[in-house]
Every structure is written in C-alpha cells, then in structure tokens.
Protein backbone atom coordinates (compact mmCIF):
# COMPACT_ATOMS: atom_id res chain seq x y z
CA UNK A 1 -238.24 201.93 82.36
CA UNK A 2 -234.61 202.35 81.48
CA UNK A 3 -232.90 203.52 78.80
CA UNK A 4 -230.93 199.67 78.77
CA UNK A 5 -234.98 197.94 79.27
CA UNK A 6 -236.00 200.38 76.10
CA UNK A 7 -232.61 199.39 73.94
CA UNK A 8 -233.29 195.41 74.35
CA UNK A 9 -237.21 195.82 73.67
CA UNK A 10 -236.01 197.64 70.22
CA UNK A 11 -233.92 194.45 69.78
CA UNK A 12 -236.43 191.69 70.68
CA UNK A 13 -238.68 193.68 68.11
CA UNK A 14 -235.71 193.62 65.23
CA UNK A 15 -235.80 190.29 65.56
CA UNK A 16 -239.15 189.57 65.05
CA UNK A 17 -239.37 191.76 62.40
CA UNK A 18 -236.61 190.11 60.79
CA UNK A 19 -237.84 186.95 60.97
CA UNK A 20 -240.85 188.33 59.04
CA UNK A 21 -239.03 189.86 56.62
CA UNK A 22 -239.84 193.24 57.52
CA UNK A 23 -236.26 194.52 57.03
CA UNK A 24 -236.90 198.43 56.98
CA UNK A 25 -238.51 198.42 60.25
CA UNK A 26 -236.09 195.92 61.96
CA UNK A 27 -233.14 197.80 60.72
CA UNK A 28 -234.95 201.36 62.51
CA UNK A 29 -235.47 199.19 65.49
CA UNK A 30 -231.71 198.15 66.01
CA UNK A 31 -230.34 201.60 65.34
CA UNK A 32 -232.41 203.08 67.82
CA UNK A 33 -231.13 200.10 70.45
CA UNK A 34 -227.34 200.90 69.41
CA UNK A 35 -228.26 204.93 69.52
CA UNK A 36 -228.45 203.25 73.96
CA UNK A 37 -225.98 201.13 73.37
CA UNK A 38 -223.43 201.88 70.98
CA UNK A 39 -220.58 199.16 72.01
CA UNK A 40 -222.93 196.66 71.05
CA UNK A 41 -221.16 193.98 68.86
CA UNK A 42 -223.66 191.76 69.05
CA UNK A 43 -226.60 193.90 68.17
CA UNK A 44 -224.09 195.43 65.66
CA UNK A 45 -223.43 192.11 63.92
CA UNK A 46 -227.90 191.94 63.96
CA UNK A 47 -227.94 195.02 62.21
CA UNK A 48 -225.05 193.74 59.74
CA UNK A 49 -226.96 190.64 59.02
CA UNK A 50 -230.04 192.87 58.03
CA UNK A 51 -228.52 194.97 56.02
CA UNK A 52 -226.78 192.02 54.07
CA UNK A 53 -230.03 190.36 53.54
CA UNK A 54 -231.48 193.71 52.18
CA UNK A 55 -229.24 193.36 49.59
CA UNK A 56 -227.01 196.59 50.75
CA UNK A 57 -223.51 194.72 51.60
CA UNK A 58 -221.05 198.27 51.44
CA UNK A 59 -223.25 198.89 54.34
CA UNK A 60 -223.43 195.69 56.01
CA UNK A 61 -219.74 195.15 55.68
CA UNK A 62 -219.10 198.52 57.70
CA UNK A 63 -221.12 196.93 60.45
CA UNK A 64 -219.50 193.77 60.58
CA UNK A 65 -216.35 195.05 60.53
CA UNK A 66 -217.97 197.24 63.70
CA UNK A 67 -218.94 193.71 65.29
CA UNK A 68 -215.73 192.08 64.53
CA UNK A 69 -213.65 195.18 66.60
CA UNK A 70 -215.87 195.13 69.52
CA UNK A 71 -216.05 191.04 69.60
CA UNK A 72 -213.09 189.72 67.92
CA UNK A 73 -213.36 186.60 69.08
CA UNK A 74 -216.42 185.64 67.87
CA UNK A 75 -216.03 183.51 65.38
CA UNK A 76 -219.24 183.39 63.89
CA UNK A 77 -218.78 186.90 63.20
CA UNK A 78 -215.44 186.69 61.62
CA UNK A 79 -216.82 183.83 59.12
CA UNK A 80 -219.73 186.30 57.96
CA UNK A 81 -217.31 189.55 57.58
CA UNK A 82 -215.39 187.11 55.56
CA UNK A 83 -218.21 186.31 52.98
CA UNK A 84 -219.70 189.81 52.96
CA UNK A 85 -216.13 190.74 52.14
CA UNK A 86 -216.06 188.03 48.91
CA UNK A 87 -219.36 189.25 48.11
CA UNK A 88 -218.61 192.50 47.34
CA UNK A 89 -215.31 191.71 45.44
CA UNK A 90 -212.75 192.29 48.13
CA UNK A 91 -211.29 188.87 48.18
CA UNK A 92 -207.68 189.71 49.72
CA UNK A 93 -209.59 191.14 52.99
CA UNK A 94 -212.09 188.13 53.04
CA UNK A 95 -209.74 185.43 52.84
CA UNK A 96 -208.26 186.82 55.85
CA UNK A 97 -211.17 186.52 57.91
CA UNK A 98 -212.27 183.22 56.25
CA UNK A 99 -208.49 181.42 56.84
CA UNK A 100 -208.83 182.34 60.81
CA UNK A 101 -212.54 181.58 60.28
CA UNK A 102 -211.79 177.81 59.14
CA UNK A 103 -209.43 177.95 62.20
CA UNK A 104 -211.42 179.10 65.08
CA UNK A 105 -215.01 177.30 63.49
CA UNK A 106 -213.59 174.22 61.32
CA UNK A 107 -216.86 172.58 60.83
CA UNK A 108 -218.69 175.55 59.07
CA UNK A 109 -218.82 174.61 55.55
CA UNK A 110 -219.67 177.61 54.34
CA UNK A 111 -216.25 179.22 55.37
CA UNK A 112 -214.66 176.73 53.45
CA UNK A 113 -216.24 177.19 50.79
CA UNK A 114 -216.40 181.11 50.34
CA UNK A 115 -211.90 180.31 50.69
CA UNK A 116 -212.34 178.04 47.86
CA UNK A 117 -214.49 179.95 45.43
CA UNK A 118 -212.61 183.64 46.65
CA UNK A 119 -209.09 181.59 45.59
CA UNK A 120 -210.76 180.63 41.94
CA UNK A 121 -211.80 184.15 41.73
CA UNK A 122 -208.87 185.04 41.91
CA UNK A 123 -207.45 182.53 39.33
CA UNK A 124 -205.49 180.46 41.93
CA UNK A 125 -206.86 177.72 40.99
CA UNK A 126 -204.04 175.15 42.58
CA UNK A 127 -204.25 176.70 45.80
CA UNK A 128 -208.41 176.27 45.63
CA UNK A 129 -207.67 172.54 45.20
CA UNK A 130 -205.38 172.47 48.28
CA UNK A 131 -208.50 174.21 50.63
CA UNK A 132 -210.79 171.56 48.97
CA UNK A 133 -209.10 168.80 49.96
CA UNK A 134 -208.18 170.33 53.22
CA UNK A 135 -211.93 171.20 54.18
CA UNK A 136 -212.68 167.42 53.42
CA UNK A 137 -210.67 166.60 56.79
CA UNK A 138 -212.96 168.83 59.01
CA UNK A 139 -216.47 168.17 57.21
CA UNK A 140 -218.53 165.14 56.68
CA UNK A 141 -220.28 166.30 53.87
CA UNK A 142 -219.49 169.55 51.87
CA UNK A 143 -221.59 170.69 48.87
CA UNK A 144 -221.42 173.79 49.32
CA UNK A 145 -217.65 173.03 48.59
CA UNK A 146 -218.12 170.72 45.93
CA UNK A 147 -220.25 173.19 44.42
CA UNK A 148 -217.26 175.62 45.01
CA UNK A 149 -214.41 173.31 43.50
CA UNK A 150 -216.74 172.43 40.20
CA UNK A 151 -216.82 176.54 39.55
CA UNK A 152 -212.95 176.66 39.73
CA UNK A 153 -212.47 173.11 37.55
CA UNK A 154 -214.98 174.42 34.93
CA UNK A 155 -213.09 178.15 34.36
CA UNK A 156 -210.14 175.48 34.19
CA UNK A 157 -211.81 173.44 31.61
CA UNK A 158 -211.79 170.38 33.42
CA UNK A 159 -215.40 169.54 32.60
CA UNK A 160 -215.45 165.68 33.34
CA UNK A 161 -214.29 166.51 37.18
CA UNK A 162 -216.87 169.36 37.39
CA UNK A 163 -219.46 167.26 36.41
CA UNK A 164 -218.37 164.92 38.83
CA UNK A 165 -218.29 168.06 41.66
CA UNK A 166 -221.84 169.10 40.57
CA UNK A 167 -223.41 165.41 41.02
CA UNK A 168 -221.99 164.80 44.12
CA UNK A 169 -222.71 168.33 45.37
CA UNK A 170 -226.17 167.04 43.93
CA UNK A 171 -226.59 164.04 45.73
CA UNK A 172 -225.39 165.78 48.99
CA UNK A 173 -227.63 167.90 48.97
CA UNK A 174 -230.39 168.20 46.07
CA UNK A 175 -232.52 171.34 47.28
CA UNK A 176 -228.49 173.45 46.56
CA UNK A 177 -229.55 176.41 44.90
CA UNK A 178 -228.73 176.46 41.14
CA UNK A 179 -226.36 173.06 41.33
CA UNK A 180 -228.36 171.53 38.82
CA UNK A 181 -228.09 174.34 36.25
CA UNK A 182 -224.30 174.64 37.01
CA UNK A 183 -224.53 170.58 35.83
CA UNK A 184 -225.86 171.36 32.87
CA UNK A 185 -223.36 174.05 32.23
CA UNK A 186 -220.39 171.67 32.78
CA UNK A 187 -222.53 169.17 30.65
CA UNK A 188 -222.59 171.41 28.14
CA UNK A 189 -218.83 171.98 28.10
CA UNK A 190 -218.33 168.39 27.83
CA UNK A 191 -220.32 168.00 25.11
CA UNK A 192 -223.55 165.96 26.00
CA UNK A 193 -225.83 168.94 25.36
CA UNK A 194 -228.70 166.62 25.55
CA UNK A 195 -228.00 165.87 29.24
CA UNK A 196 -227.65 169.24 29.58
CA UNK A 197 -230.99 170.63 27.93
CA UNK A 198 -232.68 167.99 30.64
CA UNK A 199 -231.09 169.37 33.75
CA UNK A 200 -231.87 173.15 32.73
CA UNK A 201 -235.35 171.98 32.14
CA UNK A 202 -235.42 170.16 35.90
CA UNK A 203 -233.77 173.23 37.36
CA UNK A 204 -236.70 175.28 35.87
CA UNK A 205 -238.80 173.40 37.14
CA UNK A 206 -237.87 173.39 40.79
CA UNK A 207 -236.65 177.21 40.11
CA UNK A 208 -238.86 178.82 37.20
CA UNK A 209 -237.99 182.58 38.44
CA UNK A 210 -234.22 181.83 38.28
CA UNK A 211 -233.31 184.38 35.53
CA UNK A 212 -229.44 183.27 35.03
CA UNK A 213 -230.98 180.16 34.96
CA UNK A 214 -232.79 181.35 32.06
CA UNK A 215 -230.18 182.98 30.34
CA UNK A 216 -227.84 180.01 30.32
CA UNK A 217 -230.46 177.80 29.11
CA UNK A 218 -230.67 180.38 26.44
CA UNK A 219 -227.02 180.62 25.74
CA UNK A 220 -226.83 177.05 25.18
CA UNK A 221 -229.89 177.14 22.59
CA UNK A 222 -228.37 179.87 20.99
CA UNK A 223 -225.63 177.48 20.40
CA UNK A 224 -227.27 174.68 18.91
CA UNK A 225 -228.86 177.08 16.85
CA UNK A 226 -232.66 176.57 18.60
CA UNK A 227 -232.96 180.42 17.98
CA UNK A 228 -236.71 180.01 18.76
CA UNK A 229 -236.49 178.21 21.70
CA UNK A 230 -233.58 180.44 22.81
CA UNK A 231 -236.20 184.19 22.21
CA UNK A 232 -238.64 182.23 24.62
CA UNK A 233 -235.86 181.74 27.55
CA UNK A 234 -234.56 185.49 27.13
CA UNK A 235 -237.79 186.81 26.89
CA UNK A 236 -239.06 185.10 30.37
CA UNK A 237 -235.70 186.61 31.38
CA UNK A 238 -237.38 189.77 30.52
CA UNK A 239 -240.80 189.25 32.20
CA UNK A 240 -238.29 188.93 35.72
CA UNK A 241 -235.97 191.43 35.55
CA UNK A 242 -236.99 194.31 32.47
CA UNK A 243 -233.73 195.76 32.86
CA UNK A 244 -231.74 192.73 32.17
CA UNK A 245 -229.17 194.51 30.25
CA UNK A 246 -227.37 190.82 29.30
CA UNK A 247 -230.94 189.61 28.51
CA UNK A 248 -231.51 192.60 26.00
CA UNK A 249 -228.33 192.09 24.70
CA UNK A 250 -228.30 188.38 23.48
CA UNK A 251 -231.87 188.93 22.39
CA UNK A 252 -231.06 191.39 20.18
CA UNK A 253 -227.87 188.80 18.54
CA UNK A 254 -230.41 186.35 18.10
CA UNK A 255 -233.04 188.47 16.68
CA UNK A 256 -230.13 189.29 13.74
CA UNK A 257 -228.85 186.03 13.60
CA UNK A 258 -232.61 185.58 12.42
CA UNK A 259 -232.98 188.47 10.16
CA UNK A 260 -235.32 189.93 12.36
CA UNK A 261 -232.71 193.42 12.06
CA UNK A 262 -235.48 195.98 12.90
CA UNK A 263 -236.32 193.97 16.13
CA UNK A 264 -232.33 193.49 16.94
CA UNK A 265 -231.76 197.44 16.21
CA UNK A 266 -234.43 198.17 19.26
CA UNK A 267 -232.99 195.51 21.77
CA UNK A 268 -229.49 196.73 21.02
CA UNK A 269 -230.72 200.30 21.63
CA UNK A 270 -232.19 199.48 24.81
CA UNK A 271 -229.09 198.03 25.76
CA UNK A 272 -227.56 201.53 24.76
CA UNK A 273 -229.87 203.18 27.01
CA UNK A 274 -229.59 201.07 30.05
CA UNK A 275 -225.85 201.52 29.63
CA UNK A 276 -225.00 204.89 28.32
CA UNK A 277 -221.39 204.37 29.39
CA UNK A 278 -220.83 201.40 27.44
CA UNK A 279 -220.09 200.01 23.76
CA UNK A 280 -220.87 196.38 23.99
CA UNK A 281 -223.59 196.19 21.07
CA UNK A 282 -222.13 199.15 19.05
CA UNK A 283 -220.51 196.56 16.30
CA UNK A 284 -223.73 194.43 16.43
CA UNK A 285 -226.04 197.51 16.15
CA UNK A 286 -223.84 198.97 13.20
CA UNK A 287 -224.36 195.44 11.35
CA UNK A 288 -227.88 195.53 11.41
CA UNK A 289 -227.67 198.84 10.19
CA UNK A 290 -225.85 197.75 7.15
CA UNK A 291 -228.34 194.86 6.47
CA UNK A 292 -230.71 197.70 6.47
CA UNK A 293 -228.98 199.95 3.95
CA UNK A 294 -228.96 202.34 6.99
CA UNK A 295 -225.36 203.05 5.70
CA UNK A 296 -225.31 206.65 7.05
CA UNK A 297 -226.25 205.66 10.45
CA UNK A 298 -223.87 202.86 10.69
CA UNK A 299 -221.28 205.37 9.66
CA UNK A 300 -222.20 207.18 12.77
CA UNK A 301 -221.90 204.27 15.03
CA UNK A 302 -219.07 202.79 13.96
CA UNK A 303 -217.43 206.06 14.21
CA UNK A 304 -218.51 206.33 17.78
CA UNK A 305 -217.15 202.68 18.70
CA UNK A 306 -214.01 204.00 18.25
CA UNK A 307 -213.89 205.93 21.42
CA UNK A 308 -214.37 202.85 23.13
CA UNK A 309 -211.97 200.79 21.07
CA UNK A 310 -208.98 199.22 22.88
CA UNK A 311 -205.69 199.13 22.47
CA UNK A 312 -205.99 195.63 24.19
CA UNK A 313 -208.95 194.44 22.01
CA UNK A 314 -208.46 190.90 20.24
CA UNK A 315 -207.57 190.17 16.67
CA UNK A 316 -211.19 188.91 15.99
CA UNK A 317 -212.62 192.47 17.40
CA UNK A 318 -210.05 194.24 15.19
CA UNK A 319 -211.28 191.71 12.01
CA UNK A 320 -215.01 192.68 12.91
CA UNK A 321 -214.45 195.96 12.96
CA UNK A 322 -212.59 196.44 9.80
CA UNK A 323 -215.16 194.07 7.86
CA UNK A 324 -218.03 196.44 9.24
CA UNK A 325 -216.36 200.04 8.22
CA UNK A 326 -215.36 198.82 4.57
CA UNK A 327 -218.95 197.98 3.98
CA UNK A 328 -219.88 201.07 5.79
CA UNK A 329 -217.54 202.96 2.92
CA UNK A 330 -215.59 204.32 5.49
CA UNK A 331 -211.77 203.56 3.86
CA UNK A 332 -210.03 206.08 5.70
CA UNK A 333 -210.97 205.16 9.19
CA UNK A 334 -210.78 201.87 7.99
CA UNK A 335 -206.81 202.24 7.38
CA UNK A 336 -206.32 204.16 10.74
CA UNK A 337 -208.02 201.14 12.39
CA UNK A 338 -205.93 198.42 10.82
CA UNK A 339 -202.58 200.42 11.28
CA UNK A 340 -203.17 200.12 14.86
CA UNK A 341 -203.85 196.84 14.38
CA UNK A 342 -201.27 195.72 12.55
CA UNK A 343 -198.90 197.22 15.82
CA UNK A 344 -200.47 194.45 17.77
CA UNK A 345 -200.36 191.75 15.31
CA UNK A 346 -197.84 192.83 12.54
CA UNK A 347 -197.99 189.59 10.33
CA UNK A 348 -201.54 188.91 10.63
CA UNK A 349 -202.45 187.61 6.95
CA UNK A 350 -205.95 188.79 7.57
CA UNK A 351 -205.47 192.39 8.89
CA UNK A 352 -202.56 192.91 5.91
CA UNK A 353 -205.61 191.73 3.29
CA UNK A 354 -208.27 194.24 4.69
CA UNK A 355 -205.79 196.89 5.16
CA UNK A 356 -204.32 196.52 1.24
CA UNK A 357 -208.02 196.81 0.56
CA UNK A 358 -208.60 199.82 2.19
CA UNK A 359 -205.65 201.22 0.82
CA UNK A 360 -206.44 200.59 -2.98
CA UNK A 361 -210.34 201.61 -2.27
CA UNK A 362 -209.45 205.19 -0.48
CA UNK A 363 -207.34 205.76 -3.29
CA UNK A 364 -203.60 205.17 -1.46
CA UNK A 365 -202.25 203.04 -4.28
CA UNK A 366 -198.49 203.07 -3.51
CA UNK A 367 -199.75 202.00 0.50
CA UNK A 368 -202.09 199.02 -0.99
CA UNK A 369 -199.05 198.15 -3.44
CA UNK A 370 -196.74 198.02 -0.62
CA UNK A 371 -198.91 195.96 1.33
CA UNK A 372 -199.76 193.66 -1.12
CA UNK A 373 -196.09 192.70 -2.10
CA UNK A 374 -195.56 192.36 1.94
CA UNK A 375 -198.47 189.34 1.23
CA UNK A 376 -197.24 187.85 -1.75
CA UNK A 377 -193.71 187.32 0.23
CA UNK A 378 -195.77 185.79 2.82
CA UNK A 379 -198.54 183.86 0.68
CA UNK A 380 -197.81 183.23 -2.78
CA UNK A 381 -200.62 181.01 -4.20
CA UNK A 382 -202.85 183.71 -2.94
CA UNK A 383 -204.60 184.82 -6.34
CA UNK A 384 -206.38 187.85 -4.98
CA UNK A 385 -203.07 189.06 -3.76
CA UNK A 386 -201.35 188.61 -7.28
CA UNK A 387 -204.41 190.19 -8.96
CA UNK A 388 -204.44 192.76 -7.13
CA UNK A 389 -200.45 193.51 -7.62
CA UNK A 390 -201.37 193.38 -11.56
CA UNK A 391 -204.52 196.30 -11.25
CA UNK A 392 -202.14 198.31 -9.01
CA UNK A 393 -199.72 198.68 -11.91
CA UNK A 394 -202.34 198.83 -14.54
CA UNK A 395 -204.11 201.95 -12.63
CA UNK A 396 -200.29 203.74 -12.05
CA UNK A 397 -200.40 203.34 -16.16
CA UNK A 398 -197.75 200.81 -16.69
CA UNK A 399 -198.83 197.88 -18.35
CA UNK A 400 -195.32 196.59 -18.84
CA UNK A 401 -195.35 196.06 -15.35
CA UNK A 402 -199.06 194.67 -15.24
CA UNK A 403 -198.04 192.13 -17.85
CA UNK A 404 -194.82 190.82 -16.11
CA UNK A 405 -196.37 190.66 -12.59
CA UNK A 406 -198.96 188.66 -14.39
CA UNK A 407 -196.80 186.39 -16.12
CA UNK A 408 -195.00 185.60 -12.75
CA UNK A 409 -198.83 185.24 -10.82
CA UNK A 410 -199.78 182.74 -13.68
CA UNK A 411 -196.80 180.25 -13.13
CA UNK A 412 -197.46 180.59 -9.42
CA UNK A 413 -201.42 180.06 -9.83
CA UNK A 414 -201.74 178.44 -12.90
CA UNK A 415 -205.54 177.39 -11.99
CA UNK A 416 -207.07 180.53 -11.18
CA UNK A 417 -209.70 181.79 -12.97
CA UNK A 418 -209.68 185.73 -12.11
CA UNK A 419 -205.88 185.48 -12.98
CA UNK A 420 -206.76 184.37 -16.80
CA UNK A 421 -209.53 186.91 -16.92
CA UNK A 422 -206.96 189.10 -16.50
CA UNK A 423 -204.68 187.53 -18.73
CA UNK A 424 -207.56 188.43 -21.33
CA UNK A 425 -207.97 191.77 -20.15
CA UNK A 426 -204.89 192.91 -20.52
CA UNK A 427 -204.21 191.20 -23.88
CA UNK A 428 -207.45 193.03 -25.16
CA UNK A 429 -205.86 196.50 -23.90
CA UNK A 430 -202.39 195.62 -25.95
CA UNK A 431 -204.56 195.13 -29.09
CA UNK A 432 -204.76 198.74 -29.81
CA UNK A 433 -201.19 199.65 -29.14
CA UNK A 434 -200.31 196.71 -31.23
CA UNK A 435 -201.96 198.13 -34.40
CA UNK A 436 -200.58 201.42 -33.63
CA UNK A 437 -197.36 199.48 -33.76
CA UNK A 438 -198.39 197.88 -36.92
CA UNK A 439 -199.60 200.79 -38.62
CA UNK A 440 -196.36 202.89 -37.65
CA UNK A 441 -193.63 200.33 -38.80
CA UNK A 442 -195.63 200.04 -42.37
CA UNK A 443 -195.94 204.11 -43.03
CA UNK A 444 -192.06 204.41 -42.10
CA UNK A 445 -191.83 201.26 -44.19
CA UNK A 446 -193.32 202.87 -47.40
C-alpha cells in the first residue's frame, strides 16, 4: 500500500470518528494523514474544524489560516476562518474574511451574521444595521441575523425593536439556540418582566442545562427582589458548571442582600480563590465583614482593594468605598481615597461630605473646616454642613465663632432640629462664663 492509500485511510477514519464525536482520535488520525501529505488544505481545514469543535479555537484558527493559504479560493473555508477569528476576539481579522466571505458565498447566513454581531462588538452599531439590511437582499430567511441585529439594538437600548428581532428570529426558526432567553432579556429591558419570567421558564424547559440561561433568569429575580427563587437558579448554575465564578459571585450578593453574611463571606471567598488575580467581591466581602463586627478583617480587605482600585473607577465605586472604610474606622485611608476622588469629580456634593467627615473624625480639623465651608458655598440649607461648621469652631476653642456661625445657620435653616439643639448647647456652655461675668463686674463693683 502507499504512503498516499495509508494518508486517505487515516482521513476516511477522522471522519468517522468525527462524526461520532470521538475528537481525540480523529484529530491523531488527520495529523498522521497531513504528516503524508502536508499541502493538504482540505484535510487541513478537517483538522481545523475538529479542533474548533473541541473547544481549542487558538489552535483551530492556526489551521484554518493553513487551509485558507493552500486553498484560497475556497470559500467555505474563508467563511469559517472568519468566525473562528470573531470567536476568539479578533474581530478586525474576521471581518476581513467574513466581507469577501458574503462576497464569494452570499447565501450563507451565517457569514452575515458573524459581520453583524463582530460590527456590534465592536460598538459600530450603525454600520451593523447597514450589513442587516444588506444580508436581507441575498437571504430568504435570516435568524441567525435577526438574532444578530436584536444583540446590537439591545446594547443600544432599543428594546421594542429587539423584541421585535428576537420574535421573528423566533418564528423563523424556533429550535435557535438561546433566542427565547435573549426575548426575555429584551422583555425584561422593556419592562414586561412577566413576559419575560414566562419565556426564561419555556427556554428552560426546552434547554434545562443552559447555565447563562440560568444566570439571567437569576439576574432578573434578583431584580424583582425574588431572592429565593433567584438562590435556586444560581445554585442549578452551580450543579453545571462548580466553577462558575459569575455564579459564585451573585450568589454570594444575594445571600447578603438576605442577611445570610456568613453564607455570602464563603461564596465571595470562593470567588477569591477561583480568581486570585482579581478584586471583584473585595467591597462586597468587606461589607459582610462589617455586618459581622469582623471590623479587623474588613480593615484588611479594604486595605487590599486598594491595589486594585482605579484611577478610572466610577463615582458610585468611589462612594462605596468611602462609606465601607469610615465604618471600617479607617479615616486616614479614607481621606487618601476621597482626595483622589475628588481629582476626578471635584464638586461632587457627596465625596466633599464623606471627605469633611473623614477629616473631622481623623482629627484634621482645619482640612474638615475647609471642606465644609467649600459645601456651605455650594449647599446652604444643608444643616449637617452648618452644624458641623459650628463644632469645628467649638473644638478649636472659640465659641465666639461657634455662636456667630450658628446665628447665620439658624436664619438659613430655621426648621432644623440638630441646629436648635445646638443653639441649647451652646447657650448652656455660656452660662458659666456668664456668672463669671456677673460675679466679676459686682466684686470690682463693691
């Protein structure tokens, strides 16, 4: 037998391997035929296509680019180098393939709509459109495309016309993996949770083992505050995939939100474990902490979130953060926190309270003074503010000054109660220097 007869038996037997989803053994099979026959492309693109389905695309795409040199004009070949390429996140190189793709093969729907979804991926959302409506002239029916287009109108919160995508994409073709969860998503976004919760529960039915099924299903209970029903969804999450970090992750926020903080700590350190590298639950895991009276450990942790911090984090991260190391007791790195902060967002009325705070409880009077007349110019019926501006001059020992920032809070927040407290306060500590006063003038007098 020859060396070419011994190659093409290794293929045959690839092939029915692969069809019986032996994928280890076909994959040995076709590199021993391309050992005989290196030039291969179309036993190259086989090997490609077995790879992919084993889940290993770096790999796959390294043969397909292999197939796609030695038979460039294969289009076929081109269209699947294309979607490997989108696949693995390289979406400039894919749409390359996938443009002459729709070219050379104009009635393969899937090309059209890997272009579509690579373009919303990419945030070019117009130019996803453009393909859509484009594809529609080549293509009698296109859910795969529809299911494309309702992706890119939901991340542009156009949720009546991706529920509109998602139905037809539906009605086109019902057995579409996942449509009808991605229905309920856009449901959701438009506000008819009800509709929603029924299309999640069809989609489970049809797909039970779908875990981002489950974990939407669960986001949206989570929402509507079915905390119970939510546990139940993450959990079967769980049962599928064990390392789930996501899944561990929102169990553990709804295990707080539920007081369960014990049960939260050891989802949120799970998380920490599967992800050594990152800080996603740190803030979460420091709260329950606190609800514990764990104070010194959420010291600890909040003090290693800060390595992670960004520079680019938002203003509700930075408000978190701040409200979690002033109950921690932790007023200095609570002021080098909101001075970075207050970089970012230098007129935040927020940050400016917390950081005033901080200053006044780490003992930085003239900084919480300073701060606190910087809010009064920006918020004067703010009581706390004005209160505050009166104990700052009472603790540097002038009550002169106490008294007249007082008398100006008063006409400026006539109603407030802690204000006239103070009033009473004060008046109580001028009682004794009054009778000093008093008893001075009336020795001198006699």
């Amino acid at each position: 037998m020859t060396d070419w007869n011994t190659a093409e038996e290794h293929v045959d037997r690839a092939l029915e391997l692969f069809r019986r989803g032996r994928l280890e053994e076909a994959e040995q099979s076709l590199r021993r035929a391309l050992e005989i026959a290196p030039d291969r492309g179309d036993w190259q693109f086989n090997l490609a296509l077995t790879l992919d389905a084993a889940g290993r695309i770096d790999e796959a795409i390294n043969w397909y680019l292999e197939a796609h040199k030695s038979l460039p004009d294969e289009s076929e070949i081109t269209v699947a180098t294309g979607i490997a390429l989108c696949k693995s996140g390289r979406l400039e190189e894919g749409l390359v393939h996938l443009e002459h793709g729709c070219k050379e093969l104009p009635e393969c729907e899937e090309a059209w709509a890997h272009r579509i979804d690579a373009l919303a991926r990419m945030n070019q959302h117009e130019e996803a459109r453009n393909i859509y409506f484009l594809a529609q002239q080549y293509l009698e029916e296109y859910p795969n495309c529809l299911y494309a287009m309702g992706e890119s109108l939901l991340e542009c919160n156009e949720q009546k016309k991706a529920v509109w995508c998602f139905r037809e994409a539906l009605r086109q073709e019902p057995s579409l993996p996942r449509v009808r969860a991605r229905l309920a998503a856009a449901l959701a976004a438009n506000g008819r949770s009800h509709r929603a919760i029924r299309m999640y529960l069809q989609e489970l039915r049809e797909n039970p083992g779908s875990a981002d099924t489950l974990l939407e299903f669960g986001d949206l209970l989570t929402e509507l505050g079915r905390l119970s029903e939510a546990e139940e969804k993450y959990r079967r999450v769980l049962e599928i995939k064990p390392a789930e970090i996501e899944a561990h992750r929102r169990l553990g926020d709804v295990m707080s939100r539920l007081g369960r903080f014990e049960l939260a700590i050891s989802e949120y350190e799970l998380v920490r474990s599967l992800d050594p590298e990152g800080s996603s639950v740190l803030l979460q895991l420091a709260k329950c902490l606190l609800a514990l009276k764990r104070t010194r450990e959420a010291q600890r942790t909040l003090v290693e979130h800060l390595e992670f911090h960004s520079e680019e984090s938002s203003r509700e991260e930075d408000l978190w953060f701040a409200d979690l190391l002033i109950t921690a007791g932790l007023p200095g790195v609570t002021r080098d926190h909101l001075s970075k902060a207050l970089l970012r967002h230098p007129d935040d009325i927020q940050l400016l309270r917390r950081a005033a705070f901080a200053c006044f409880d780490g003992g930085d009077r003239r900084g919480g003074d300073r701060l606190s007349r910087k809010l009064r110019r920006m918020d004067r019926s703010n009581a706390t503010v004005q209160e505050n501006l009166v104990l700052s001059a009472l603790r540097a020992g002038r009550p002169g000054l106490a008294s007249r920032r007082l008398k100006r809070a008063l006409e400026e927040s006539p109603e407030s109660e802690s204000l006239r407290r103070l009033r009473a306060f004060l008046f109580i500590q001028w009682i004794p220097k009054m009778f000093r006063i008093i008893k001075d003038r009336f020795t001198r007098a006699h």
